[in-house]
PDB file of N, CA and C in Angstrom:
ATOM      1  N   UNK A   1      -5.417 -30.019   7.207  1.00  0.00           N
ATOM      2  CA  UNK A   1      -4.100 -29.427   7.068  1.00  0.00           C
ATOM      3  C   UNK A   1      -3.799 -29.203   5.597  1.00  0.00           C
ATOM      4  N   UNK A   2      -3.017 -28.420   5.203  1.00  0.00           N
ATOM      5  CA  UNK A   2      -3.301 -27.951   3.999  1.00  0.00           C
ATOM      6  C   UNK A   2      -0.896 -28.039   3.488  1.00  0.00           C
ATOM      7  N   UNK A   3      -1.079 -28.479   2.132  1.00  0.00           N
ATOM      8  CA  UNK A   3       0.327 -28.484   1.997  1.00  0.00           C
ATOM      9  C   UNK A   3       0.437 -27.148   1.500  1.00  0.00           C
ATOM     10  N   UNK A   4       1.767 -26.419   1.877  1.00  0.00           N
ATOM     11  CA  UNK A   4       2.368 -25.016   1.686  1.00  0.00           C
ATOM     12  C   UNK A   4       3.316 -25.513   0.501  1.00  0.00           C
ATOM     13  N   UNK A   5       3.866 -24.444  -0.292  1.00  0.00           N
ATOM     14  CA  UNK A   5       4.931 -24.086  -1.326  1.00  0.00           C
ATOM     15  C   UNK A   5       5.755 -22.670  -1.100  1.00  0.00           C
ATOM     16  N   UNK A   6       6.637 -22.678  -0.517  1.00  0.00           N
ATOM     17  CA  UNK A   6       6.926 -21.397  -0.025  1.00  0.00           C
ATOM     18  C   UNK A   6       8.254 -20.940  -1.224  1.00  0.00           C
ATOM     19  N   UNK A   7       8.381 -20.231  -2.138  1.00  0.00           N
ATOM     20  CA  UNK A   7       9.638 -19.761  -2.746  1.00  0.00           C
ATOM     21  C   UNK A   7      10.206 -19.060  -2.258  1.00  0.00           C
ATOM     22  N   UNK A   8      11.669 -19.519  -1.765  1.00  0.00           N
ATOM     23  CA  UNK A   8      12.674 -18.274  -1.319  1.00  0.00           C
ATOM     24  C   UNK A   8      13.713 -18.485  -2.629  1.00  0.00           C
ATOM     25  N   UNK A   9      13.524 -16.600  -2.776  1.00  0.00           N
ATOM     26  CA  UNK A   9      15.338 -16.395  -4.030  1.00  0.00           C
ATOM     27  C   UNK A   9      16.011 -15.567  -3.002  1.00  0.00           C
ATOM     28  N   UNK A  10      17.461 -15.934  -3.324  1.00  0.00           N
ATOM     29  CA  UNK A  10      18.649 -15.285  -2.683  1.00  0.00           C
ATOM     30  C   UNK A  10      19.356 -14.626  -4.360  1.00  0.00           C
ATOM     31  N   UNK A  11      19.754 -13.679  -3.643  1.00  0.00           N
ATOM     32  CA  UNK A  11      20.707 -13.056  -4.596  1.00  0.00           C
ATOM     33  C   UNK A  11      22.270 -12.606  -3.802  1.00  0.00           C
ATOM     34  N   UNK A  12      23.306 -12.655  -4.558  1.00  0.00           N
ATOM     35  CA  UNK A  12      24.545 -12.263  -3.938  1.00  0.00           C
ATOM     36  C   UNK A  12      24.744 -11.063  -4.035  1.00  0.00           C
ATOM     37  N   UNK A  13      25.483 -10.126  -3.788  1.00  0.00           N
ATOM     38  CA  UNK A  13      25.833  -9.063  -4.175  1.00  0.00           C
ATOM     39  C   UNK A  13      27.645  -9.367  -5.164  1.00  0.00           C
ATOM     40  N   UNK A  14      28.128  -9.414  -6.295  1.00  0.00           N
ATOM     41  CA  UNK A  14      29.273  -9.898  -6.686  1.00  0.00           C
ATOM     42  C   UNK A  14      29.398  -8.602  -8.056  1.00  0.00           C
ATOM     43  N   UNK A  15      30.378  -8.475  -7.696  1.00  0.00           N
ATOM     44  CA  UNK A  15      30.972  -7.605  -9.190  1.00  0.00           C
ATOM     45  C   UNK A  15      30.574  -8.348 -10.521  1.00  0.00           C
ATOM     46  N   UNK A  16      30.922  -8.076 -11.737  1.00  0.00           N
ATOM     47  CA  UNK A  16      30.651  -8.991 -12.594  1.00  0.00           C
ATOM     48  C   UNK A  16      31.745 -10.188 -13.378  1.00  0.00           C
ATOM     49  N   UNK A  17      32.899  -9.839 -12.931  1.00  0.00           N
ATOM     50  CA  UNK A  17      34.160 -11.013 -12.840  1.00  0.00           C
ATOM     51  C   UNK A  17      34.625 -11.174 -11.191  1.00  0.00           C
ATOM     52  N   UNK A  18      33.628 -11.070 -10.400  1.00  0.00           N
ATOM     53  CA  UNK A  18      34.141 -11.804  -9.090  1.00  0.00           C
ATOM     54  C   UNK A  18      33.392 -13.203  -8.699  1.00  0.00           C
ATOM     55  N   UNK A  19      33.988 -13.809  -8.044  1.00  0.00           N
ATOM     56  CA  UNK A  19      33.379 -15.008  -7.864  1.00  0.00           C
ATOM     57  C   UNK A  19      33.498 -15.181  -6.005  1.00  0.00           C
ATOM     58  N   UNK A  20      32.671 -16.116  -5.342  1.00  0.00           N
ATOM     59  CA  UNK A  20      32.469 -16.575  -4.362  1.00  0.00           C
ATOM     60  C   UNK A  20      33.739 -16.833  -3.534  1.00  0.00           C
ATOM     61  N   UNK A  21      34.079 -16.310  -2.874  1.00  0.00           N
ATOM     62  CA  UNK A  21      35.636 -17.542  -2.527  1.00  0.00           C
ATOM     63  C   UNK A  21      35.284 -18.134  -1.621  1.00  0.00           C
ATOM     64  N   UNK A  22      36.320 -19.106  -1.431  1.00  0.00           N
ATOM     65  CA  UNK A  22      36.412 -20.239  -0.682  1.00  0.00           C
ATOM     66  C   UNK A  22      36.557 -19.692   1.123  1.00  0.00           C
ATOM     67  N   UNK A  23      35.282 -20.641   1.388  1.00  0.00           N
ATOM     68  CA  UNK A  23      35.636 -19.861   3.067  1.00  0.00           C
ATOM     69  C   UNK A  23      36.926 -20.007   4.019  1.00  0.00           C
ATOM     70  N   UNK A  24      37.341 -19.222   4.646  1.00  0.00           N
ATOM     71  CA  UNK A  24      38.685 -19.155   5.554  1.00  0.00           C
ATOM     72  C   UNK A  24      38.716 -20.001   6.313  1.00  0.00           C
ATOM     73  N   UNK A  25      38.748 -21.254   6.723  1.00  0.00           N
ATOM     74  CA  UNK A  25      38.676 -22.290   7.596  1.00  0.00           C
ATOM     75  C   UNK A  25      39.908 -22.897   7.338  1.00  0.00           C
ATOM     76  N   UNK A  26      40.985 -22.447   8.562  1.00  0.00           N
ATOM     77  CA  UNK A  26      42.488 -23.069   8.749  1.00  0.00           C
ATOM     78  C   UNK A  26      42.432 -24.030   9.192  1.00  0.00           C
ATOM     79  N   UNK A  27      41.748 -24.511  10.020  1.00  0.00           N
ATOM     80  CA  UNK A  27      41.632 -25.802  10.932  1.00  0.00           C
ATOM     81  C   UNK A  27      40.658 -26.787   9.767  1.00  0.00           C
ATOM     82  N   UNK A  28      39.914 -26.432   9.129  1.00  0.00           N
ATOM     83  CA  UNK A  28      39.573 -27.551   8.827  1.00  0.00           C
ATOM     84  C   UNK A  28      40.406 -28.150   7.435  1.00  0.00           C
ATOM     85  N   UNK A  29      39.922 -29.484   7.247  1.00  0.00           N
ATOM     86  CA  UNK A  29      41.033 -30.753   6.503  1.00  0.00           C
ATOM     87  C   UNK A  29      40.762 -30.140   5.109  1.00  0.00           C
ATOM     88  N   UNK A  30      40.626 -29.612   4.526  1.00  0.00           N
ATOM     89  CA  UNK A  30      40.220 -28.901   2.983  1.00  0.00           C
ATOM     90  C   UNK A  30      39.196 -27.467   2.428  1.00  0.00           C
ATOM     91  N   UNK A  31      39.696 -27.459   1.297  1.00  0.00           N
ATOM     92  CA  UNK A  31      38.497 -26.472   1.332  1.00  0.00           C
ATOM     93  C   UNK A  31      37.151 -26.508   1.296  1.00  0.00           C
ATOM     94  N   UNK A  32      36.641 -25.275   1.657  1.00  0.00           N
ATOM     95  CA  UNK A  32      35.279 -25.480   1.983  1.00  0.00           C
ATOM     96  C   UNK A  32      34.554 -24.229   1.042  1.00  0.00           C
ATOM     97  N   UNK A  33      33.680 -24.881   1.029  1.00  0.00           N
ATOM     98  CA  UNK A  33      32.439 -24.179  -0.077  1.00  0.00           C
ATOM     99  C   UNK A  33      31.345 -23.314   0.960  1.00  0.00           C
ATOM    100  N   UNK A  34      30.619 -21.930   1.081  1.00  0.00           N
ATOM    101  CA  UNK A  34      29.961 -21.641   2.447  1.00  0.00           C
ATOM    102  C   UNK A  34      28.742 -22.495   1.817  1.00  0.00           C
ATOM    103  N   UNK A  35      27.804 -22.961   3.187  1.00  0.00           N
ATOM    104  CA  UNK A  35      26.372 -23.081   2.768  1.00  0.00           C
ATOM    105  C   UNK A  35      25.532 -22.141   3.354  1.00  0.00           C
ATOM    106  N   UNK A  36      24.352 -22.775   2.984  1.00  0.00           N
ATOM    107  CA  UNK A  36      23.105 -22.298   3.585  1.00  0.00           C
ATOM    108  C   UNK A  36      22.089 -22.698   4.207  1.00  0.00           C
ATOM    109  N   UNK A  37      21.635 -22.233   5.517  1.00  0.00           N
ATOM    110  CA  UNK A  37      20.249 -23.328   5.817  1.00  0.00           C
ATOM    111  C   UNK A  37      18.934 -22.941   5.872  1.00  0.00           C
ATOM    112  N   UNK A  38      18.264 -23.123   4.954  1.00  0.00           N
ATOM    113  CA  UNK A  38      17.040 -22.645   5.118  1.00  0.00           C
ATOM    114  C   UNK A  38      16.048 -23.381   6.360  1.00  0.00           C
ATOM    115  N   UNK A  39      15.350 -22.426   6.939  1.00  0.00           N
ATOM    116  CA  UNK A  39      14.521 -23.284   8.097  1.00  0.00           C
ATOM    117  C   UNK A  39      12.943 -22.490   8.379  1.00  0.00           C
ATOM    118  N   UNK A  40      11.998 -23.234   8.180  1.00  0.00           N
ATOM    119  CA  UNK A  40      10.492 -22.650   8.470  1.00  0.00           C
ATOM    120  C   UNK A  40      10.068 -23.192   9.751  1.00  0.00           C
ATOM    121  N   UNK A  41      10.124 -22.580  11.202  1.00  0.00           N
ATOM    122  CA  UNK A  41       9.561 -22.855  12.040  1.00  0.00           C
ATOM    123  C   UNK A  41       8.150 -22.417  12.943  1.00  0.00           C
ATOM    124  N   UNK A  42       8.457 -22.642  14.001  1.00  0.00           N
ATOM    125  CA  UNK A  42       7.385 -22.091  15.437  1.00  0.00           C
ATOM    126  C   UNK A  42       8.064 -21.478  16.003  1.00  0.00           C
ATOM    127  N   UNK A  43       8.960 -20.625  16.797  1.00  0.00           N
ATOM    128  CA  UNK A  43       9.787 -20.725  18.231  1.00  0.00           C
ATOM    129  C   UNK A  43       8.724 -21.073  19.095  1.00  0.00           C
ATOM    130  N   UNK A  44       7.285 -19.941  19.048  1.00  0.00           N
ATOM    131  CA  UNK A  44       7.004 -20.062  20.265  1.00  0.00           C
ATOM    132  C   UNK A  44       6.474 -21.832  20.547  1.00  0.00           C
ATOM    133  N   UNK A  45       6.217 -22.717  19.870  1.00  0.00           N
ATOM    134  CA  UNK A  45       5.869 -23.929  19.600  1.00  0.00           C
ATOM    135  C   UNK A  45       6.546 -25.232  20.071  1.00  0.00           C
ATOM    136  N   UNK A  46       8.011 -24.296  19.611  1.00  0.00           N
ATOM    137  CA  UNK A  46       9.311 -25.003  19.281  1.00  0.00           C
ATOM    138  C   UNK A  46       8.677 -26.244  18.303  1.00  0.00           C
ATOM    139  N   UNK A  47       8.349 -25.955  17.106  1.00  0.00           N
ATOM    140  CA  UNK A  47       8.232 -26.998  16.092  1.00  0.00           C
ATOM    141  C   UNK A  47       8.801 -26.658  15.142  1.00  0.00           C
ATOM    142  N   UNK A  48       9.333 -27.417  14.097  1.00  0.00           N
ATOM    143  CA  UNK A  48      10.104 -27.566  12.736  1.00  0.00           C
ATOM    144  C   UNK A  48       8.959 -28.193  11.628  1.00  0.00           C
ATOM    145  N   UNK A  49       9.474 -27.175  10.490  1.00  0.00           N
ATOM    146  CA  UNK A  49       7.938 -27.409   9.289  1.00  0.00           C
ATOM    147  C   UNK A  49       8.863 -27.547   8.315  1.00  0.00           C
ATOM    148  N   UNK A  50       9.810 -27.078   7.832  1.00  0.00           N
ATOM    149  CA  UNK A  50      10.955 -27.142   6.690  1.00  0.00           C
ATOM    150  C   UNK A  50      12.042 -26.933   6.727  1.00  0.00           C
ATOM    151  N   UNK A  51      13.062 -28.180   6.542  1.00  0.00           N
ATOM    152  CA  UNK A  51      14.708 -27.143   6.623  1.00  0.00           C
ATOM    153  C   UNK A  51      15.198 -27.655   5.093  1.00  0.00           C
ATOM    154  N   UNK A  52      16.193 -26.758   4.528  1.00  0.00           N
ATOM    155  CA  UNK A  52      16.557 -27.430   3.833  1.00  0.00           C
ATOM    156  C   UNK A  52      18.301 -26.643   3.462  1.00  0.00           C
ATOM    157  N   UNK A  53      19.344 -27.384   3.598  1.00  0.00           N
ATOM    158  CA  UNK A  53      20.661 -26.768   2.998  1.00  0.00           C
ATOM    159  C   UNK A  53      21.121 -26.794   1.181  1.00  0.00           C
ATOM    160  N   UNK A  54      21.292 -25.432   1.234  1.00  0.00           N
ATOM    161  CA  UNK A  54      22.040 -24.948  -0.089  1.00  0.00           C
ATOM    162  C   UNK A  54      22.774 -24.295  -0.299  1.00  0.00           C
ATOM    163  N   UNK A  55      23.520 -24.194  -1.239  1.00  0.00           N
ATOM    164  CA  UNK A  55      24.916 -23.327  -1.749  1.00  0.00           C
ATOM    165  C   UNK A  55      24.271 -21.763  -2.663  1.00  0.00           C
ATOM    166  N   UNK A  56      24.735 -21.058  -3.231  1.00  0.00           N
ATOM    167  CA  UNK A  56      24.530 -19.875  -3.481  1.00  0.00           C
ATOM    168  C   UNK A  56      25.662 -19.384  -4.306  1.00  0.00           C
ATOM    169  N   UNK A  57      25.737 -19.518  -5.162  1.00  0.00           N
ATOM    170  CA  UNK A  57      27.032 -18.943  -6.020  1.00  0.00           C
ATOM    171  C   UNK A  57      26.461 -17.425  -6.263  1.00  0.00           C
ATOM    172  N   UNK A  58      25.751 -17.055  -7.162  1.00  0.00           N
ATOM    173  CA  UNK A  58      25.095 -15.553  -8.030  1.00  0.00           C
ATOM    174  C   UNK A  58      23.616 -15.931  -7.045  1.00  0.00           C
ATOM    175  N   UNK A  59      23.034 -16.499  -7.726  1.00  0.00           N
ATOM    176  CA  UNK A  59      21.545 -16.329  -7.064  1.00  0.00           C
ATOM    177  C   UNK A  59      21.416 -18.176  -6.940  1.00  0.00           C
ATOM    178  N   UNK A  60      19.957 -17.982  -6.047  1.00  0.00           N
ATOM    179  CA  UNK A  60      19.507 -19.273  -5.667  1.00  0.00           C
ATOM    180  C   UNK A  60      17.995 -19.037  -5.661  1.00  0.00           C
ATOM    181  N   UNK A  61      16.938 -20.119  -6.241  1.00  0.00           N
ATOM    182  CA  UNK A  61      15.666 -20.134  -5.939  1.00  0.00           C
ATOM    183  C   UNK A  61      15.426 -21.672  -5.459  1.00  0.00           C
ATOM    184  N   UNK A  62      14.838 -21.791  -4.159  1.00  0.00           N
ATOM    185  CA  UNK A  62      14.067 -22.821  -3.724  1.00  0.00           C
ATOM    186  C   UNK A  62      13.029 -22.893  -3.067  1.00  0.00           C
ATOM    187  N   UNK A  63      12.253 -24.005  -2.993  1.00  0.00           N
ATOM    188  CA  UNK A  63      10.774 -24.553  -2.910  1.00  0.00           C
ATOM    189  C   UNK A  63      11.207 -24.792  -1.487  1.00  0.00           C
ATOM    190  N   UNK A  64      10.306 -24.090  -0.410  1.00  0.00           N
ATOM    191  CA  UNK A  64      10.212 -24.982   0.672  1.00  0.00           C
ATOM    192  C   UNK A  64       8.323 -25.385   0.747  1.00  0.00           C
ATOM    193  N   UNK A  65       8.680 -27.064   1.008  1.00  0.00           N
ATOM    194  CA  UNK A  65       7.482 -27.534   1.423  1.00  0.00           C
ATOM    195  C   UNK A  65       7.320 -27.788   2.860  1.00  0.00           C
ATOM    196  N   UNK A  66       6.255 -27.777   3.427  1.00  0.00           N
ATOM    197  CA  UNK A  66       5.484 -28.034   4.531  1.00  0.00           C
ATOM    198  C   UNK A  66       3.830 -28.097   4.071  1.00  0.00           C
ATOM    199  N   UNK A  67       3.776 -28.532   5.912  1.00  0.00           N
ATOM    200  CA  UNK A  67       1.985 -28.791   5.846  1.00  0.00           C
ATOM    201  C   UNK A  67       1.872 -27.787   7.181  1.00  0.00           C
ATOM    202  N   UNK A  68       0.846 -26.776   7.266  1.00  0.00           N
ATOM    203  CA  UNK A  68       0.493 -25.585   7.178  1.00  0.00           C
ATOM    204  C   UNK A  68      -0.414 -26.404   8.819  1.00  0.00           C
ATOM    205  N   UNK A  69      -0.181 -25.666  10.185  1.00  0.00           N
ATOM    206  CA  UNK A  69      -0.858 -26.112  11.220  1.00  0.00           C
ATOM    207  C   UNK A  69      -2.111 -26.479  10.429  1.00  0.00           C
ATOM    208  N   UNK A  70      -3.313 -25.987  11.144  1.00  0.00           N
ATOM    209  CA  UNK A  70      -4.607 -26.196  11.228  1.00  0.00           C
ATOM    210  C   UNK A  70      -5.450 -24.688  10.681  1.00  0.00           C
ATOM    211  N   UNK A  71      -6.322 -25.406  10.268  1.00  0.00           N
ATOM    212  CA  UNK A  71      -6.471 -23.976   9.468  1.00  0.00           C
ATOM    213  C   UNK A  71      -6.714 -22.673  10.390  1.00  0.00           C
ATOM    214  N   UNK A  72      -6.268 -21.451   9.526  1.00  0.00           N
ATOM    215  CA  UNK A  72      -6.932 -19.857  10.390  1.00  0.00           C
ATOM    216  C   UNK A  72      -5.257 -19.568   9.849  1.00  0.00           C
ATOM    217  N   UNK A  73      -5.329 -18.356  10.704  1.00  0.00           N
ATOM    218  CA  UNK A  73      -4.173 -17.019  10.175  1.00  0.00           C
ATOM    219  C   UNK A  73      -2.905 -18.025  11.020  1.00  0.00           C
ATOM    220  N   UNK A  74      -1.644 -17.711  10.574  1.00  0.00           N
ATOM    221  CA  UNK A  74      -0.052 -18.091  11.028  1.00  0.00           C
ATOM    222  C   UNK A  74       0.584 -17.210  10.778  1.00  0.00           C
ATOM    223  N   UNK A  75       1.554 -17.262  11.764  1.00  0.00           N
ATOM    224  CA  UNK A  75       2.630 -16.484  11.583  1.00  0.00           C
ATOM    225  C   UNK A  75       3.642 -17.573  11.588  1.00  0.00           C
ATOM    226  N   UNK A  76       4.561 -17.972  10.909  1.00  0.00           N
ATOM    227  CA  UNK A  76       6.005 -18.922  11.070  1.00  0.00           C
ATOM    228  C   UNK A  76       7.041 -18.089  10.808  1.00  0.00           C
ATOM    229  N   UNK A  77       8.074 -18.429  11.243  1.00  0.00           N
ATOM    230  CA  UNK A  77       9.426 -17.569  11.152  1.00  0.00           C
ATOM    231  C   UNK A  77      10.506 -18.429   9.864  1.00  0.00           C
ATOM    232  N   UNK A  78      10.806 -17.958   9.348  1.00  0.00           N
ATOM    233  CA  UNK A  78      11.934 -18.449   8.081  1.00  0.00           C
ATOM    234  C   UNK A  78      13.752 -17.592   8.286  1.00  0.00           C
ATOM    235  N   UNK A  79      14.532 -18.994   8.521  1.00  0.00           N
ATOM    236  CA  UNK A  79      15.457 -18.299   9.187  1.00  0.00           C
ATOM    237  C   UNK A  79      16.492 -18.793   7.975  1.00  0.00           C
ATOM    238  N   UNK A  80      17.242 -17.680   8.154  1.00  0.00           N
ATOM    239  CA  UNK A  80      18.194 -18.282   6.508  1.00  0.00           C
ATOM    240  C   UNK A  80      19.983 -18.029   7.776  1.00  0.00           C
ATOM    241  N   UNK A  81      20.358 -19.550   7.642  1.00  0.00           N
ATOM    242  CA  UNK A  81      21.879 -19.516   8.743  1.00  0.00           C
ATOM    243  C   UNK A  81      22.413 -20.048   7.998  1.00  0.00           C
ATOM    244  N   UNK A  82      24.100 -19.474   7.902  1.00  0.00           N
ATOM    245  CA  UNK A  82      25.284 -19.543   7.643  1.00  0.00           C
ATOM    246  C   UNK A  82      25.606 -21.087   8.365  1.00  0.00           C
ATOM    247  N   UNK A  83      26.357 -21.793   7.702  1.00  0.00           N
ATOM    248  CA  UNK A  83      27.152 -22.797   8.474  1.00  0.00           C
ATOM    249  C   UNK A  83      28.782 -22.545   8.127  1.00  0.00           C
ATOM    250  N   UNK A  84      28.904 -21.121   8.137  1.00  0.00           N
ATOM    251  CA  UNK A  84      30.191 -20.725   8.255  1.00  0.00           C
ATOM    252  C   UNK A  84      30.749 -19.486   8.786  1.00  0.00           C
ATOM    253  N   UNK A  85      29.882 -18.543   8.730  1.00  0.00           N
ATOM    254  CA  UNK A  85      30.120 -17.079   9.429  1.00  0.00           C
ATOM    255  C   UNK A  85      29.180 -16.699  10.573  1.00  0.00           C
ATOM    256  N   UNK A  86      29.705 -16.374  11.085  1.00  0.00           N
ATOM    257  CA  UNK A  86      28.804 -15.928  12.343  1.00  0.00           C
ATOM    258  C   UNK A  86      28.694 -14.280  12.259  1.00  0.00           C
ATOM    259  N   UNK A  87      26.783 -14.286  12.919  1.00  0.00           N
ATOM    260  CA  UNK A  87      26.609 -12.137  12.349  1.00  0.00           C
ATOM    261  C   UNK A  87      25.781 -12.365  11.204  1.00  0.00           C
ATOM    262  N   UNK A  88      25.567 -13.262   9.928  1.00  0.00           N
ATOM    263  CA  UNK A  88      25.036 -12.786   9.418  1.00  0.00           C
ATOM    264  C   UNK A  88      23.772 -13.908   8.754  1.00  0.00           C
ATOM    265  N   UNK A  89      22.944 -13.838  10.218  1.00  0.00           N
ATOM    266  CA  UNK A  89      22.242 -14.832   9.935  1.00  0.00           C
ATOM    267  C   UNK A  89      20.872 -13.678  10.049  1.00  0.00           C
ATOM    268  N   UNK A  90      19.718 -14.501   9.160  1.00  0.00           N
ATOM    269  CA  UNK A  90      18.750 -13.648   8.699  1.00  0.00           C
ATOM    270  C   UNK A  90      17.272 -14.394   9.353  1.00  0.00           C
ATOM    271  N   UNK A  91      16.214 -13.631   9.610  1.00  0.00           N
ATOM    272  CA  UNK A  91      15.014 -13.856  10.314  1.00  0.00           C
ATOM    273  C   UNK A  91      13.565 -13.298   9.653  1.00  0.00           C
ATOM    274  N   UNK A  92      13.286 -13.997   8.692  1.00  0.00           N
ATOM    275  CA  UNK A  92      11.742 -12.971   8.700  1.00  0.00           C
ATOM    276  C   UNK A  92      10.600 -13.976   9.145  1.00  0.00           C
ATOM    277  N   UNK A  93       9.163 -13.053   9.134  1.00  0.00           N
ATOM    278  CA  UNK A  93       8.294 -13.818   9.239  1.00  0.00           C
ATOM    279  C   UNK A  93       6.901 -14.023   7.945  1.00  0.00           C
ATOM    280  N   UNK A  94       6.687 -14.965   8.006  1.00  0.00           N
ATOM    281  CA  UNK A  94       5.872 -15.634   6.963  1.00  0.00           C
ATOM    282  C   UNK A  94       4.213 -15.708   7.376  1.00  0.00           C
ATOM    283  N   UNK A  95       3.763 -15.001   6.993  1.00  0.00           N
ATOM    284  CA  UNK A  95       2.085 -14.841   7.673  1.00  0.00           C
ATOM    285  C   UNK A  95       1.345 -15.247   6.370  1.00  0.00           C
ATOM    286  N   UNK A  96       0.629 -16.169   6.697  1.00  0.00           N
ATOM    287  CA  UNK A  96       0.065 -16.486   5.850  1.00  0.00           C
ATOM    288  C   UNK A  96      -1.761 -17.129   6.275  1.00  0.00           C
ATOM    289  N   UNK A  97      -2.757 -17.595   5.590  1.00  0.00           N
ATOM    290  CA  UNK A  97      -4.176 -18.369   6.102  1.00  0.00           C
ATOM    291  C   UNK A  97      -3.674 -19.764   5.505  1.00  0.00           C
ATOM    292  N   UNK A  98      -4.484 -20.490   6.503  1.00  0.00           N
ATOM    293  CA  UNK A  98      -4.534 -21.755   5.820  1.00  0.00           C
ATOM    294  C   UNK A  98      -6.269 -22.290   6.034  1.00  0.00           C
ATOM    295  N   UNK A  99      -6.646 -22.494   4.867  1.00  0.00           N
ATOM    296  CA  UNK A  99      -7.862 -23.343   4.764  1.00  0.00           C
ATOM    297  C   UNK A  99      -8.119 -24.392   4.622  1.00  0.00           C
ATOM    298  N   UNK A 100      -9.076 -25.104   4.993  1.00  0.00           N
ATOM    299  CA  UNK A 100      -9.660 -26.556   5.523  1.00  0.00           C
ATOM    300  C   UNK A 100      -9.860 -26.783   4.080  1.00  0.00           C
ATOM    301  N   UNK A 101      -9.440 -28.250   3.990  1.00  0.00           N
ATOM    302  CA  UNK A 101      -9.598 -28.832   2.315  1.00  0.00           C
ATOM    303  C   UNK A 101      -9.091 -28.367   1.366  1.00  0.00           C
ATOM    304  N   UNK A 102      -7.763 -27.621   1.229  1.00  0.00           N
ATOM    305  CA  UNK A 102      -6.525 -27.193   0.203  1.00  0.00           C
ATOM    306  C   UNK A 102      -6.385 -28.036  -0.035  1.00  0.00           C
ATOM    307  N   UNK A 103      -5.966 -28.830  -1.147  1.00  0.00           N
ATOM    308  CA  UNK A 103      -4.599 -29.379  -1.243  1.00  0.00           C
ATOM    309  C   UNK A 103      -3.528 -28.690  -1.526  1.00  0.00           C
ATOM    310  N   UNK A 104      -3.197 -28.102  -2.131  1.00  0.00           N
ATOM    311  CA  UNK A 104      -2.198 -27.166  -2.480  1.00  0.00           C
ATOM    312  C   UNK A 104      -1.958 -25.503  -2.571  1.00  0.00           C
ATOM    313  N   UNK A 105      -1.250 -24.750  -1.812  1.00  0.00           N
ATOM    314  CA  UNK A 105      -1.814 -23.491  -1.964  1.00  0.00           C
ATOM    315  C   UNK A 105       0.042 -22.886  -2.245  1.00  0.00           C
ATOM    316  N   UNK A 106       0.172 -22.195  -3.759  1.00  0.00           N
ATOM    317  CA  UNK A 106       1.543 -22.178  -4.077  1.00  0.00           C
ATOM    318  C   UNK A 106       1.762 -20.606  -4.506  1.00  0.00           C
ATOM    319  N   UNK A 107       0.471 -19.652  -3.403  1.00  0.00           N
ATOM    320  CA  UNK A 107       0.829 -18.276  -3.734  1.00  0.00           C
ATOM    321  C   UNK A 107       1.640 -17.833  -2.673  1.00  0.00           C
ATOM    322  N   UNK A 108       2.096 -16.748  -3.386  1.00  0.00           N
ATOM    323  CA  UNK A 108       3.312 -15.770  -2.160  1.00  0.00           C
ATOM    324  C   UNK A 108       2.845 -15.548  -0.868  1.00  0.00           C
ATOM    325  N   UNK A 109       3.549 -16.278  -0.020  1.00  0.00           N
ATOM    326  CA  UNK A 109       2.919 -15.506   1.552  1.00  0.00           C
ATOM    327  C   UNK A 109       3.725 -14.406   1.656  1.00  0.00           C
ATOM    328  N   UNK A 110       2.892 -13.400   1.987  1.00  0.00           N
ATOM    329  CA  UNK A 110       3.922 -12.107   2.677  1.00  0.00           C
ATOM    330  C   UNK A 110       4.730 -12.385   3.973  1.00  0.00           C
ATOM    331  N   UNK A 111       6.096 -11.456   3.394  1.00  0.00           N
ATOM    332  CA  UNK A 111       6.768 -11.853   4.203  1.00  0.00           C
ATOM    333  C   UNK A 111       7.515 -10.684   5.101  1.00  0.00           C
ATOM    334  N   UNK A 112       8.100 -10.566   6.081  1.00  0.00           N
ATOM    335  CA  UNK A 112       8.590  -9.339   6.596  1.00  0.00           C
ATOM    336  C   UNK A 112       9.611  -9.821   7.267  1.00  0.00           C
ATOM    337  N   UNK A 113      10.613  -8.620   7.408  1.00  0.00           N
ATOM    338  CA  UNK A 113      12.212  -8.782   7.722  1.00  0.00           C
ATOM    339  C   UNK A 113      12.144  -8.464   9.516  1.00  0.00           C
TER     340      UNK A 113
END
C-alpha cells in the first residue's frame, strides 16, 4: 500500500474590499463562520480514505493524506461539502496508479469535475 499526498487549493471569488460574511443562521445560538469538508472516498466500496474540515476566507491550500488501496489504476471521488448551504456541494474524481513499494508518492493526480 502506498501513502498518497493529495493537494487541494480553493479559491473564493470576492471583490477586493469584500470580505466573507457571516452565515445566516437565525436559529442558531451565535454567529457562525461557513466551513468546509473535504472528503476522499469509494462510494462504490463505501470506504473513507481522508476527511478533513476547513474554513476559506480568499483562498485555501491543503494536504490530504491517505494510503492508496492496493496497487494498479483508482479512481476515488473527492467531495468538497458545505456545513452550511445546501446546492453547492462539489464532486470530482481523482484517478490516479498506485505502486507496490512507494513510500511516498506527492505528484498531482488528475483530477476531473
Amino acid at each position: 500500500y502506498q501513502r498518497r499526498v493529495h493537494g487541494v487549493s480553493m479559491e473564493r471569488e470576492l471583490g477586493e474590499n469584500e470580505h466573507v460574511p457571516k452565515v445566516s443562521a437565525p436559529l442558531f445560538p451565535k454567529e457562525k463562520d461557513e466551513g468546509w469538508w473535504l472528503v476522499i472516498g469509494d462510494p462504490k466500496k463505501n470506504q473513507l480514505y481522508s476527511i478533513k474540515r476547513l474554513t476559506v476566507q480568499r483562498k485555501a491550500k491543503i494536504n490530504m493524506d491517505f494510503v492508496s488501496p492496493k496497487p494498479g489504476r483508482h479512481t476515488l471521488n473527492l467531495y468538497l461539502m458545505s456545513d452550511c448551504y445546501l446546492g453547492c456541494d462539489q464532486e470530482y474524481q481523482l484517478n490516479f496508479e498506485s505502486k507496490e513499494g512507494d513510500e511516498e508518492d506527492e505528484e498531482e493526480d488528475e483530477m476531473e469535475q
